[in-house]
Structures are given as structure tokens and as C-alpha cells.
PDB file of N, CA and C in Angstrom:
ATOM      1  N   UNK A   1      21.002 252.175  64.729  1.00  0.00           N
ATOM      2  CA  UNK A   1      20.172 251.468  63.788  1.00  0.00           C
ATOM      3  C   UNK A   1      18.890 250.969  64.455  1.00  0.00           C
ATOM      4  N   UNK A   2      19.522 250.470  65.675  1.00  0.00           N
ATOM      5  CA  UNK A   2      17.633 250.101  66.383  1.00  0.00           C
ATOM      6  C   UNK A   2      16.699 251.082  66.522  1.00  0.00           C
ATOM      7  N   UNK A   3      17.314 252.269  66.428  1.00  0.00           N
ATOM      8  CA  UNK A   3      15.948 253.730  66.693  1.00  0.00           C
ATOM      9  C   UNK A   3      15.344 253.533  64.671  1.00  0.00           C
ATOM     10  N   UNK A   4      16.331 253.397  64.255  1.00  0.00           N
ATOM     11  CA  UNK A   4      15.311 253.682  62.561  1.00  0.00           C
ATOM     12  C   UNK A   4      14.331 252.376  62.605  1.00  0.00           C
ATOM     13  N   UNK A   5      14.880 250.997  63.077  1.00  0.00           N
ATOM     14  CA  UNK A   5      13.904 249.754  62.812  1.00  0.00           C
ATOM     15  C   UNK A   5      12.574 250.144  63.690  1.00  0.00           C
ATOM     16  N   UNK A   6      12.821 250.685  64.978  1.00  0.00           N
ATOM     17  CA  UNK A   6      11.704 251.452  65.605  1.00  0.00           C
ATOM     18  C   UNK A   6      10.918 252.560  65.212  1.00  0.00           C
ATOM     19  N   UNK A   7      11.955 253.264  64.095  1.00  0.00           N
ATOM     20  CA  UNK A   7      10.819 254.316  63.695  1.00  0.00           C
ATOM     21  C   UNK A   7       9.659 253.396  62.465  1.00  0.00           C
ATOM     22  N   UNK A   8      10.634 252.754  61.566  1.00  0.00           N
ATOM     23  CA  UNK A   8      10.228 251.903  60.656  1.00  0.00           C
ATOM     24  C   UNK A   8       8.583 251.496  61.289  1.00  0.00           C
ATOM     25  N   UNK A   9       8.897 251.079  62.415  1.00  0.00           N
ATOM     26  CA  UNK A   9       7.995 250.139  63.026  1.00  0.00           C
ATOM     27  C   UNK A   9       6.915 250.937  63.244  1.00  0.00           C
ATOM     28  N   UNK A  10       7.073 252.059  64.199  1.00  0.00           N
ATOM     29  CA  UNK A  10       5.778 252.953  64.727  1.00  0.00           C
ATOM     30  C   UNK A  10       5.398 253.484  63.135  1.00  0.00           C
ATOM     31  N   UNK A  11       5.864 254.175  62.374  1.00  0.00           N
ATOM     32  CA  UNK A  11       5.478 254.509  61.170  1.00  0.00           C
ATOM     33  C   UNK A  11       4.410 253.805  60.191  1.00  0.00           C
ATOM     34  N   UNK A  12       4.391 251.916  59.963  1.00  0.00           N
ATOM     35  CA  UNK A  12       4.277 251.103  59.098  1.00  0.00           C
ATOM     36  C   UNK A  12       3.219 250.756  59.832  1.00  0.00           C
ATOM     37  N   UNK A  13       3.800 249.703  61.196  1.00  0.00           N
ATOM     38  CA  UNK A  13       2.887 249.197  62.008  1.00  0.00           C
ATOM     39  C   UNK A  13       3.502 247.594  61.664  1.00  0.00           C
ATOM     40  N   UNK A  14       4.465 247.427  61.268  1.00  0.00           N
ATOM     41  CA  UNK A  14       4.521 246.141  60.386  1.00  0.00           C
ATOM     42  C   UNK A  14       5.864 245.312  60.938  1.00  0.00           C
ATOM     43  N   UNK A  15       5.958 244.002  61.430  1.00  0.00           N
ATOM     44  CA  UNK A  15       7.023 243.536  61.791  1.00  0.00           C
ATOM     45  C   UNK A  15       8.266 243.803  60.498  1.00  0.00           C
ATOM     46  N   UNK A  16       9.839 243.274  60.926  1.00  0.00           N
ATOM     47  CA  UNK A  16      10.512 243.939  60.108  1.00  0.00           C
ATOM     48  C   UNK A  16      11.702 242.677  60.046  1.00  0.00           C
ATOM     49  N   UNK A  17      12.122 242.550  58.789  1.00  0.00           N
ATOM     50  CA  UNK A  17      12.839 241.476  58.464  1.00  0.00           C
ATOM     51  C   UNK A  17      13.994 242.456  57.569  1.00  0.00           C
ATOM     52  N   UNK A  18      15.320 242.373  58.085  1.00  0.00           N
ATOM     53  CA  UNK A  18      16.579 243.128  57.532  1.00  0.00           C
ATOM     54  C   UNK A  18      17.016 242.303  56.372  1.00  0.00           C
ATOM     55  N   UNK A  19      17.039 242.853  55.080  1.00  0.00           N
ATOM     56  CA  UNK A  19      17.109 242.059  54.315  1.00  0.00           C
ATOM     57  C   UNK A  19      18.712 242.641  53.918  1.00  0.00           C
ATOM     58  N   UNK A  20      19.386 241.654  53.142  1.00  0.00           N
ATOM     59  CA  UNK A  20      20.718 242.280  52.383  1.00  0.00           C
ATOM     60  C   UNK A  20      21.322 243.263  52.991  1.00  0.00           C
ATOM     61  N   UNK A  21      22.239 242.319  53.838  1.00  0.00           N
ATOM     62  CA  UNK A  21      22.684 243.286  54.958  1.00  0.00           C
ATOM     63  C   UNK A  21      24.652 242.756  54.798  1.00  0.00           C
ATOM     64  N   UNK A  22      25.306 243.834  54.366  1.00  0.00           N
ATOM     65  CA  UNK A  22      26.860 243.308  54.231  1.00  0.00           C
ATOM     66  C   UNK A  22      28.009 244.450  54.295  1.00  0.00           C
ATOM     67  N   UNK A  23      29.024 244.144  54.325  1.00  0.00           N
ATOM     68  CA  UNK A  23      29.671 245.196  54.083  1.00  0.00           C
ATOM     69  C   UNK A  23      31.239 244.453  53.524  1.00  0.00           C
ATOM     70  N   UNK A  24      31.718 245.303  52.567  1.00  0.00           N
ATOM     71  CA  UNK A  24      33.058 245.026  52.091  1.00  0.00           C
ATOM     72  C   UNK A  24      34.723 244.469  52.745  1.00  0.00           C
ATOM     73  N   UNK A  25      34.993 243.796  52.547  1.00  0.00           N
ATOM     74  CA  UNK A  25      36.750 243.756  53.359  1.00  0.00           C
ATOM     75  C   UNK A  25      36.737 242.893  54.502  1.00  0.00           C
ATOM     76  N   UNK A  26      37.808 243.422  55.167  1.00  0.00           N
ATOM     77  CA  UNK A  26      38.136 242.783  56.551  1.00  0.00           C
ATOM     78  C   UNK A  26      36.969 242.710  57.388  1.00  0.00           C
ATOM     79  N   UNK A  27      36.306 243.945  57.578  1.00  0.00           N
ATOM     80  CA  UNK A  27      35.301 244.282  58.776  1.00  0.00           C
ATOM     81  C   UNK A  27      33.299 243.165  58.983  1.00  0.00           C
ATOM     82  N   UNK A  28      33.677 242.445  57.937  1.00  0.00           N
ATOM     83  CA  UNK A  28      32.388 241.641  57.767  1.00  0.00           C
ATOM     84  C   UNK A  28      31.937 241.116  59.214  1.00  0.00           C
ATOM     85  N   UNK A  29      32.833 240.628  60.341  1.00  0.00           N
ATOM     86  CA  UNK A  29      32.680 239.707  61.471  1.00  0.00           C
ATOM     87  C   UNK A  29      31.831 240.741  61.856  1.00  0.00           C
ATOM     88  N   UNK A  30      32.533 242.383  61.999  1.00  0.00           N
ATOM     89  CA  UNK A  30      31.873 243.429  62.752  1.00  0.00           C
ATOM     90  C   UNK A  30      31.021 244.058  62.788  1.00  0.00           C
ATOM     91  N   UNK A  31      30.822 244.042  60.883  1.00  0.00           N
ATOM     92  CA  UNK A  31      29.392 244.301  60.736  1.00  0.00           C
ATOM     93  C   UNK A  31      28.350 243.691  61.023  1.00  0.00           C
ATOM     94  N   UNK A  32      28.559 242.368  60.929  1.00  0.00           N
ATOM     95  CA  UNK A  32      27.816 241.395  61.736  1.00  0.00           C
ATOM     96  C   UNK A  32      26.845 241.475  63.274  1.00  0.00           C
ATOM     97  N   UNK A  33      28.245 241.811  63.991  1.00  0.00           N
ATOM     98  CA  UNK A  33      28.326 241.926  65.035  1.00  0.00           C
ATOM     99  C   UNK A  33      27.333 243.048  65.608  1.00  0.00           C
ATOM    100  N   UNK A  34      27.485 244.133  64.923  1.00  0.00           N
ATOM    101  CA  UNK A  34      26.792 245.554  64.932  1.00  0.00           C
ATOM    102  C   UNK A  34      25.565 245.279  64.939  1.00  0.00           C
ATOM    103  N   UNK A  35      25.745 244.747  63.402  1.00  0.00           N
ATOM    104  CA  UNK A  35      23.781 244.636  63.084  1.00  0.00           C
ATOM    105  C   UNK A  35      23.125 243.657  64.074  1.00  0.00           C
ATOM    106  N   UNK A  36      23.765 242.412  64.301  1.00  0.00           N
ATOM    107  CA  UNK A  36      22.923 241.614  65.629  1.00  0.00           C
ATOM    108  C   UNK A  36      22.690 242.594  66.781  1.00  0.00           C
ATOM    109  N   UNK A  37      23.686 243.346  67.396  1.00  0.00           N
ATOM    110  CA  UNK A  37      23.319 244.105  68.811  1.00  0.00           C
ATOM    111  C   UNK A  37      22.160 244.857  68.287  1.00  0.00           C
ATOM    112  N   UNK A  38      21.871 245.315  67.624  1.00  0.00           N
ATOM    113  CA  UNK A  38      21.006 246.633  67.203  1.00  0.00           C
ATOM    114  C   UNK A  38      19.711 245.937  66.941  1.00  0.00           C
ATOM    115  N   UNK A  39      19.372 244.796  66.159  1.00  0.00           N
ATOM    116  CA  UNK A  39      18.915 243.849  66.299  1.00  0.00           C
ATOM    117  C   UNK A  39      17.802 243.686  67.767  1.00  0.00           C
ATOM    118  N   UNK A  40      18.856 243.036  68.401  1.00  0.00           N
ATOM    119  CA  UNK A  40      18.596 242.271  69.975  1.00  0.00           C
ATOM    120  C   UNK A  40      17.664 243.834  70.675  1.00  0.00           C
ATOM    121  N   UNK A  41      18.649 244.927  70.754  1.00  0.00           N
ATOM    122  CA  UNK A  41      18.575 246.051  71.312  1.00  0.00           C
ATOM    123  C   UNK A  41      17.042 246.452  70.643  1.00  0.00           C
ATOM    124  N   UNK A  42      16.809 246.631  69.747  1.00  0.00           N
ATOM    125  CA  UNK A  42      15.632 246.850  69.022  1.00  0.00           C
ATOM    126  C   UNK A  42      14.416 245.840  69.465  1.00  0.00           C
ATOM    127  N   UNK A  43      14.562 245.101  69.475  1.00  0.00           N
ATOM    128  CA  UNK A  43      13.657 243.669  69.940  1.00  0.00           C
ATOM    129  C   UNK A  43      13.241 243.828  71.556  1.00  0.00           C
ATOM    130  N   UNK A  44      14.495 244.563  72.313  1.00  0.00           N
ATOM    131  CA  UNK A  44      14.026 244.626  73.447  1.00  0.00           C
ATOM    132  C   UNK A  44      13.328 246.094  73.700  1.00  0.00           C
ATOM    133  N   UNK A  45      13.253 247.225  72.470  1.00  0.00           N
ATOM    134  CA  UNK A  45      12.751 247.942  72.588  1.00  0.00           C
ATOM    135  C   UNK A  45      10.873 247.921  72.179  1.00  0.00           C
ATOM    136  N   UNK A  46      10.742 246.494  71.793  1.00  0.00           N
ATOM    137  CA  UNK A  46       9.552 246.002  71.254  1.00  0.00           C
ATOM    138  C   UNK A  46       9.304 246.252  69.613  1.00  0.00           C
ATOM    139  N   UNK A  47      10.250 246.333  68.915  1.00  0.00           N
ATOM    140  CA  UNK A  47       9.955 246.215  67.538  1.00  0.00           C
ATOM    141  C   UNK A  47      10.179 244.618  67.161  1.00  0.00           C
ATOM    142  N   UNK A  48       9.475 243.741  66.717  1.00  0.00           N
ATOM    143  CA  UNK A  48       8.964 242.924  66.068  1.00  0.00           C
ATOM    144  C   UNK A  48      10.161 242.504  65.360  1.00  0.00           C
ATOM    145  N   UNK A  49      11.133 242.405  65.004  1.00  0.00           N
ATOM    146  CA  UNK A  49      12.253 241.827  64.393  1.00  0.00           C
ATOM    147  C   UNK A  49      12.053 240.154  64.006  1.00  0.00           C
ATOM    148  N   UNK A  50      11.686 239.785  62.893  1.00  0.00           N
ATOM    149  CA  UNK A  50      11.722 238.942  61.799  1.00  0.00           C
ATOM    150  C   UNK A  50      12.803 238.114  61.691  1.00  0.00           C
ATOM    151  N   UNK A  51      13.926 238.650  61.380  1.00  0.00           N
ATOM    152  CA  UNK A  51      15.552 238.066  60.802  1.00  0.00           C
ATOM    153  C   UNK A  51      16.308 238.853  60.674  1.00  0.00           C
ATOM    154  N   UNK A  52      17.038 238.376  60.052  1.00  0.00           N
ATOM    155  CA  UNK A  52      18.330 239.005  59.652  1.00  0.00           C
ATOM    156  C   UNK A  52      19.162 238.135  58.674  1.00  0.00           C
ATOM    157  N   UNK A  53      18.784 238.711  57.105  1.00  0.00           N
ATOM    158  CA  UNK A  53      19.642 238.020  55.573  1.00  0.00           C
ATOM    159  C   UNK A  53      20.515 238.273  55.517  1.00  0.00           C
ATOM    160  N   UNK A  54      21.863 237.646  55.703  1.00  0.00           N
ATOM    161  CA  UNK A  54      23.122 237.792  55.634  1.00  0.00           C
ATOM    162  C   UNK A  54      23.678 237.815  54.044  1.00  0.00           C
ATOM    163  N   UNK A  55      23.433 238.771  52.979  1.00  0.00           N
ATOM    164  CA  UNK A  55      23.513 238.834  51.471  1.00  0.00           C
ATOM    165  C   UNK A  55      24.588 239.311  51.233  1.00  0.00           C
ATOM    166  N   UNK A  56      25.850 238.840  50.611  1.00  0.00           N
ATOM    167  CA  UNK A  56      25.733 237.572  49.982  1.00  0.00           C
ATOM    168  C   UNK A  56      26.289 236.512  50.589  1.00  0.00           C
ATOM    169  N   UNK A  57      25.741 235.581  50.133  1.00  0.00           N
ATOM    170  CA  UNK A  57      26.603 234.469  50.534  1.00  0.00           C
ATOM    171  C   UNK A  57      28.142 234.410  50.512  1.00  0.00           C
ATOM    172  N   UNK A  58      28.245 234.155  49.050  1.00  0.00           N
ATOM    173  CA  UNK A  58      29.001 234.645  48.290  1.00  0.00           C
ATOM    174  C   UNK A  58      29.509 235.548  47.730  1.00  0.00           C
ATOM    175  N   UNK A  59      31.253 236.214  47.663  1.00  0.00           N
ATOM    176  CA  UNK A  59      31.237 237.302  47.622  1.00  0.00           C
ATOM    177  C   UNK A  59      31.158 237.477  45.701  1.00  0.00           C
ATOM    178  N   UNK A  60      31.639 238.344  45.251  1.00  0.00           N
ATOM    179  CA  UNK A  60      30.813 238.260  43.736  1.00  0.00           C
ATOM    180  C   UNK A  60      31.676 239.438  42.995  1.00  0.00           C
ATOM    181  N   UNK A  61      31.634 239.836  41.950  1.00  0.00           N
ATOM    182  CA  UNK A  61      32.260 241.033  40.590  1.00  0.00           C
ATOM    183  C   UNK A  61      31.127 242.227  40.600  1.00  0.00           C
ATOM    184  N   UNK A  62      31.427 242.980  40.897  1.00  0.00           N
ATOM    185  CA  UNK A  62      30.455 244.235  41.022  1.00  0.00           C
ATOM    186  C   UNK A  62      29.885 244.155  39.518  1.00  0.00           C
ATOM    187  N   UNK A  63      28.792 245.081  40.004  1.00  0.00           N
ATOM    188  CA  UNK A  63      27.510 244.778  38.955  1.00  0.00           C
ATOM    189  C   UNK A  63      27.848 245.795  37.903  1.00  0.00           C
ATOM    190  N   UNK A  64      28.425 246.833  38.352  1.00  0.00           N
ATOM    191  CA  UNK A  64      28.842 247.834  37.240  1.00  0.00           C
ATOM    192  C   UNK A  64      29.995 247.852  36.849  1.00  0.00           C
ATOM    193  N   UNK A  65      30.888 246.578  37.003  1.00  0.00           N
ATOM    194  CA  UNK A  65      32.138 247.083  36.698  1.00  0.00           C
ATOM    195  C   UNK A  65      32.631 245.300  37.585  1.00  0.00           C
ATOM    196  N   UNK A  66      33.921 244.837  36.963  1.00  0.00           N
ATOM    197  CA  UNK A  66      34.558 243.977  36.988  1.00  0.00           C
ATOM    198  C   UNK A  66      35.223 243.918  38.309  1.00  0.00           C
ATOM    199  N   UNK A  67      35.171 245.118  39.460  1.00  0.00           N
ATOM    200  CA  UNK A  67      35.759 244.582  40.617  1.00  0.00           C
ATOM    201  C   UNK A  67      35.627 243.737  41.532  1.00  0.00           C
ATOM    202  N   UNK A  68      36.208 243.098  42.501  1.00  0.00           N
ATOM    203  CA  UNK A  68      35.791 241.979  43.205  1.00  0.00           C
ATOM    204  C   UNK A  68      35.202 242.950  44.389  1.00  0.00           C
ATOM    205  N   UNK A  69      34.159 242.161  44.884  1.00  0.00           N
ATOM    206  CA  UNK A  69      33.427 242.437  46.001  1.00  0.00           C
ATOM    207  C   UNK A  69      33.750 241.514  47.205  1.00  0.00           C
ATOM    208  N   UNK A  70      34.573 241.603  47.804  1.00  0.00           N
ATOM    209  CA  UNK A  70      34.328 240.704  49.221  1.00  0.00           C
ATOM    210  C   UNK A  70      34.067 240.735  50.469  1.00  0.00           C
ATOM    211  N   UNK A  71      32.512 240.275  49.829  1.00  0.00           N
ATOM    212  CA  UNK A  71      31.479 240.541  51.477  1.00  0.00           C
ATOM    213  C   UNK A  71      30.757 239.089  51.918  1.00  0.00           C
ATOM    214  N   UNK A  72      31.186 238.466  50.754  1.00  0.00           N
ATOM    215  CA  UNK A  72      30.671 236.653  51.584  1.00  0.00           C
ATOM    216  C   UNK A  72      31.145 236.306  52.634  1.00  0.00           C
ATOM    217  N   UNK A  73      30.325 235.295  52.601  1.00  0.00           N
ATOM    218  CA  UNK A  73      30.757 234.237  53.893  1.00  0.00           C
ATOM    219  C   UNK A  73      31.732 233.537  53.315  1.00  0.00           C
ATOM    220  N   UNK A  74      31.996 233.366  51.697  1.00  0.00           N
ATOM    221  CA  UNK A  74      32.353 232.344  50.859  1.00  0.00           C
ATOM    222  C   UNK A  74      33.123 233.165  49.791  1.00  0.00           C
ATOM    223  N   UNK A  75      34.606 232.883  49.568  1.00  0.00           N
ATOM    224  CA  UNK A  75      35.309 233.999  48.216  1.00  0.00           C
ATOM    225  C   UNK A  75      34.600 233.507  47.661  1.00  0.00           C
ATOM    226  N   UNK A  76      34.635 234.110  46.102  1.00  0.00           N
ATOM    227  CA  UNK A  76      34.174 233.696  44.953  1.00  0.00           C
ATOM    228  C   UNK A  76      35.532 232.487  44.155  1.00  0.00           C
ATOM    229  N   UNK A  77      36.610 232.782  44.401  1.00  0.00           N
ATOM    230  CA  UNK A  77      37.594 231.793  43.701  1.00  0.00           C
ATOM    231  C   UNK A  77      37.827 230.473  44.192  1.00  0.00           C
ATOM    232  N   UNK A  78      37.394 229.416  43.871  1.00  0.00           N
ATOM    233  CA  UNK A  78      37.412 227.820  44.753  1.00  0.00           C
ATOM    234  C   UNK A  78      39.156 227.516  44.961  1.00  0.00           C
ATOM    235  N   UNK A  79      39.280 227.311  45.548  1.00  0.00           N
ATOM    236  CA  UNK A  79      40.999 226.569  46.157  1.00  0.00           C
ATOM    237  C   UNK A  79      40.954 225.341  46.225  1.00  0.00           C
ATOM    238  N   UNK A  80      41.408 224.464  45.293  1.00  0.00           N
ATOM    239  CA  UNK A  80      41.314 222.953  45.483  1.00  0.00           C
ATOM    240  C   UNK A  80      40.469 222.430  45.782  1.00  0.00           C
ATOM    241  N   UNK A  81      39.192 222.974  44.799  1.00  0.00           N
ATOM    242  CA  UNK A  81      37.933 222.431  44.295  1.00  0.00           C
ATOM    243  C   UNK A  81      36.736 222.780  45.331  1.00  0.00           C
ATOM    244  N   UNK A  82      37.189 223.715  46.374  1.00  0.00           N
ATOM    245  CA  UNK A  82      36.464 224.041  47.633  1.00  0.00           C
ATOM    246  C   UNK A  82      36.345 225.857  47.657  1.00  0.00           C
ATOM    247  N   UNK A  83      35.198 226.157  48.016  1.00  0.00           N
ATOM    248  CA  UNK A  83      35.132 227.500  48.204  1.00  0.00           C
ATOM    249  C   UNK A  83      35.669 228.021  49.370  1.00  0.00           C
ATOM    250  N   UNK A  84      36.956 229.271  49.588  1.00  0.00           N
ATOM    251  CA  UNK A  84      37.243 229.380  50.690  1.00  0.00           C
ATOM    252  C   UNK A  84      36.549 230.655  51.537  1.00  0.00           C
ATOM    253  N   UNK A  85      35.961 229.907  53.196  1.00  0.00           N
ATOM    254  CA  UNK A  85      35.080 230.549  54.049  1.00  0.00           C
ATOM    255  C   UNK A  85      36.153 232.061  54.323  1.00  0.00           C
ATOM    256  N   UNK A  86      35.388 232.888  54.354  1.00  0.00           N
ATOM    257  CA  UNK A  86      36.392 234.048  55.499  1.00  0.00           C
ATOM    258  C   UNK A  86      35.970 233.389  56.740  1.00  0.00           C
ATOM    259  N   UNK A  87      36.819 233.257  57.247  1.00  0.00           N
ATOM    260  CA  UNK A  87      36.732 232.697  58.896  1.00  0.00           C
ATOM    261  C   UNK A  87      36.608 233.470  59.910  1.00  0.00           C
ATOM    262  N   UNK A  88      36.852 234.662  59.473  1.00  0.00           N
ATOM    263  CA  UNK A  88      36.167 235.694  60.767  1.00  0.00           C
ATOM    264  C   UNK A  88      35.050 235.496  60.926  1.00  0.00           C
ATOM    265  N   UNK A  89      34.206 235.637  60.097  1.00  0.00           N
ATOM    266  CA  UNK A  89      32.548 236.353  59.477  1.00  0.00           C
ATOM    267  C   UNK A  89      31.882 234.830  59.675  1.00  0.00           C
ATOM    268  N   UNK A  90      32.759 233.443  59.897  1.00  0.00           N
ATOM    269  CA  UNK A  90      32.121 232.422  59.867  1.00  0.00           C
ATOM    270  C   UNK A  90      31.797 231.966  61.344  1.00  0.00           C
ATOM    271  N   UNK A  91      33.350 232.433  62.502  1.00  0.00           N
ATOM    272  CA  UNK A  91      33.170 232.386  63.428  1.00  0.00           C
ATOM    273  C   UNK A  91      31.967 233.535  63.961  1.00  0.00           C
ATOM    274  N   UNK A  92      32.045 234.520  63.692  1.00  0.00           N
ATOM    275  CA  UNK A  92      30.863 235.668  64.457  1.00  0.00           C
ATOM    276  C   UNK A  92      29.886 235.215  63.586  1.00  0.00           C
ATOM    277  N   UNK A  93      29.656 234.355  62.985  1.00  0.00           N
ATOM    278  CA  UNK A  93      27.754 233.964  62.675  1.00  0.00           C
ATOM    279  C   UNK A  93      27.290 232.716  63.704  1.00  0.00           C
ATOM    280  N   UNK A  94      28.699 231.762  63.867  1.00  0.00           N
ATOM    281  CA  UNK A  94      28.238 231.124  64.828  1.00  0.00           C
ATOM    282  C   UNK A  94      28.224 231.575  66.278  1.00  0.00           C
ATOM    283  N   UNK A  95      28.656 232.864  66.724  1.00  0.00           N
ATOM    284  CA  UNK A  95      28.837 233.401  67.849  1.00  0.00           C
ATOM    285  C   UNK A  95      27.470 233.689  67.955  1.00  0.00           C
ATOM    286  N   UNK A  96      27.108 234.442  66.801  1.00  0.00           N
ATOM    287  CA  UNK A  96      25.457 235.386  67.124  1.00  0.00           C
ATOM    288  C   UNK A  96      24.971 234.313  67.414  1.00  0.00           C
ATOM    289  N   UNK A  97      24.647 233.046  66.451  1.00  0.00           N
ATOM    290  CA  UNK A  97      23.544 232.462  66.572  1.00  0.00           C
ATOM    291  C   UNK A  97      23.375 232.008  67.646  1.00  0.00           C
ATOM    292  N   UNK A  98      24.346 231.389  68.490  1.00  0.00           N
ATOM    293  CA  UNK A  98      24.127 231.304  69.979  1.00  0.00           C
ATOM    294  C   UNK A  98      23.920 232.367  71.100  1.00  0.00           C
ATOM    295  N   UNK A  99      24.689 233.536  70.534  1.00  0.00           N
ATOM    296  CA  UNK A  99      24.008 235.097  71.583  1.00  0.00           C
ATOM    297  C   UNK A  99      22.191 234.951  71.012  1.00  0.00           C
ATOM    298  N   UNK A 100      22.043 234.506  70.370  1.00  0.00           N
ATOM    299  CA  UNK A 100      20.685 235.031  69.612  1.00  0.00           C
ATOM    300  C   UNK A 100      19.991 233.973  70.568  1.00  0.00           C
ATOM    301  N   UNK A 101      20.030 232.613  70.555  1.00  0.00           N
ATOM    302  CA  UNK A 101      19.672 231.531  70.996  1.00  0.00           C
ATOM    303  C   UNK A 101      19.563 231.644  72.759  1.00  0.00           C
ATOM    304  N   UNK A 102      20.839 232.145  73.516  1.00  0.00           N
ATOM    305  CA  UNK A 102      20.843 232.643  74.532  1.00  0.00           C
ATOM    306  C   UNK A 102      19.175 233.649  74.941  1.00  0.00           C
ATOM    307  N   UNK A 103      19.353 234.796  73.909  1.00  0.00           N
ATOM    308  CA  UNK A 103      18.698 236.023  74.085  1.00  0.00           C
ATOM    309  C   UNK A 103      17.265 235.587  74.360  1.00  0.00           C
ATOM    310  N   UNK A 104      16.445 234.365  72.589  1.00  0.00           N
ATOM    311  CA  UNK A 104      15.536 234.329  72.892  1.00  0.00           C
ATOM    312  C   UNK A 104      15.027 233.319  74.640  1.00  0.00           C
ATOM    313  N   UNK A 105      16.159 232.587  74.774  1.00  0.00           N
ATOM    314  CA  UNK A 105      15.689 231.945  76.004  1.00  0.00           C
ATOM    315  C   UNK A 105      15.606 232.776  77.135  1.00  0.00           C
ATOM    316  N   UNK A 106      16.088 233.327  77.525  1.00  0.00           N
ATOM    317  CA  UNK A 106      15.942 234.240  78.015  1.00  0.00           C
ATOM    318  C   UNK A 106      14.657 235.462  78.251  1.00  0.00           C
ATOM    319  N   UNK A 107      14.052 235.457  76.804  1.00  0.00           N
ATOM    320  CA  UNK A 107      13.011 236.308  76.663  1.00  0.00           C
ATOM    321  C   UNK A 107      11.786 234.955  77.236  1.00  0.00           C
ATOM    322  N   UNK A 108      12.059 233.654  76.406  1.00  0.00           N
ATOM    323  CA  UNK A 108      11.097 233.179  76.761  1.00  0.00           C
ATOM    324  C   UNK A 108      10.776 232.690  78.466  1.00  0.00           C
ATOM    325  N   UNK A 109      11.971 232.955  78.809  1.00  0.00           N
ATOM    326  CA  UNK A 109      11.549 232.580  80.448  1.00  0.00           C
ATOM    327  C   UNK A 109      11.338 234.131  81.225  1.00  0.00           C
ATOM    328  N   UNK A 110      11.028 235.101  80.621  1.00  0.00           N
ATOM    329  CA  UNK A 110      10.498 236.306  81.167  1.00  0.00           C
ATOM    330  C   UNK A 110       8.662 236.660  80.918  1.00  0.00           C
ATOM    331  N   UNK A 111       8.638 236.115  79.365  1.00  0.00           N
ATOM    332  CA  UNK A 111       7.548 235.909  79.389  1.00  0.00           C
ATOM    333  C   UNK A 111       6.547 234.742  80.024  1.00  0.00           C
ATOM    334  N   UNK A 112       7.336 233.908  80.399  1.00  0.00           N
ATOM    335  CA  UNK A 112       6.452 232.695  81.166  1.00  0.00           C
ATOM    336  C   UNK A 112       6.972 232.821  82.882  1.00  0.00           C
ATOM    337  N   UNK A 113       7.223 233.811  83.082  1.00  0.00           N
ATOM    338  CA  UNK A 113       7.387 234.697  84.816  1.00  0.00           C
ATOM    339  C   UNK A 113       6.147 235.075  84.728  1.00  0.00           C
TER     340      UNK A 113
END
């Protein structure tokens, strides 16, 4: 994925912000996980990387049809008046954000070498 945000990039010329980025089921922590390395990896290849929208929040009823979608951070059904987190996908957002936090310090004490 970091070679397309790089092609994106040489192509456009334009920094790049990943918008609506999810995937179904169990595997959310990993997709996560994926898209941050590729991310980081991309960034150190010098593409301009913006963010990264973690969509949806909430997971939700497909748009064409009544099935459940679960790709939130958050089911859609409340449990004793509380929305329940998937806790994988909650722990690996707080993992990135500190690999991320790590990364940029890191960058910033290379650029001020």
C-alpha cells in the first residue's frame, strides 16, 4: 500500500490523507495495524502522509441490505445503556498512536541533527 500512496503522490503532487479506512470481523486490530506500517513506511519513503480516518466509528446495517457490519471501534447494539468497544481494535489504536508518537519523535530529532 505505501508504493500506491507514493504513486498517488508522484502522480498528483499533493499530500495525502487516507480517508475511510476499515475492514469487517475479527481482523479490525490488523487492519489497523497494516494500514499504520504502510503509513509510517510510506512517510519514510517521503510521501507527505496527512492522517489516517478510522471510518466507522461505529459499526452500522449495510446500506443495501439489513446486514450488520462490524467494523467499529463501537457495536452498534448498547449493553446496559453503554456502547460496547471491540477491544482488540481499541487496544491497537492506542498501540499505533504511541508507535506513531514514538515515530514522529524520532523523525523530529533527525531532522534537527
Amino acid at each position: 500500500m505505501h508504493k500506491l500512496f507514493a504513486a498517488a503522490h508522484a502522480r498528483y503532487g499533493k499530500r495525502i490523507f487516507l480517508a475511510e479506512t476499515s475492514i469487517e470481523g475479527d481482523n479490525r486490530a490488523g487492519w489497523l495495524r497494516y494500514i499504520a506500517e504502510e503509513v509510517r513506511e510510506a512517510i519514510r519513503h517521503g510521501v507527505p502522509m496527512e492522517g489516517i480516518c478510522l471510518y466507522p466509528v461505529l459499526s452500522h446495517m449495510g446500506w443495501d441490505e439489513d446486514r450488520y457490519c462490524p467494523n467499529g471501534l463501537f457495536e452498534l447494539e448498547p449493553k446496559h445503556g453503554r456502547r460496547v468497544v471491540h477491544a482488540p481494535l481499541a487496544a491497537e489504536l492506542r498501540r499505533q498512536n504511541r508507535l506513531f508518537a514514538e515515530f514522529f519523535g524520532d523523525q523530529a530529532k533527525e531532522v534537527a541533527a
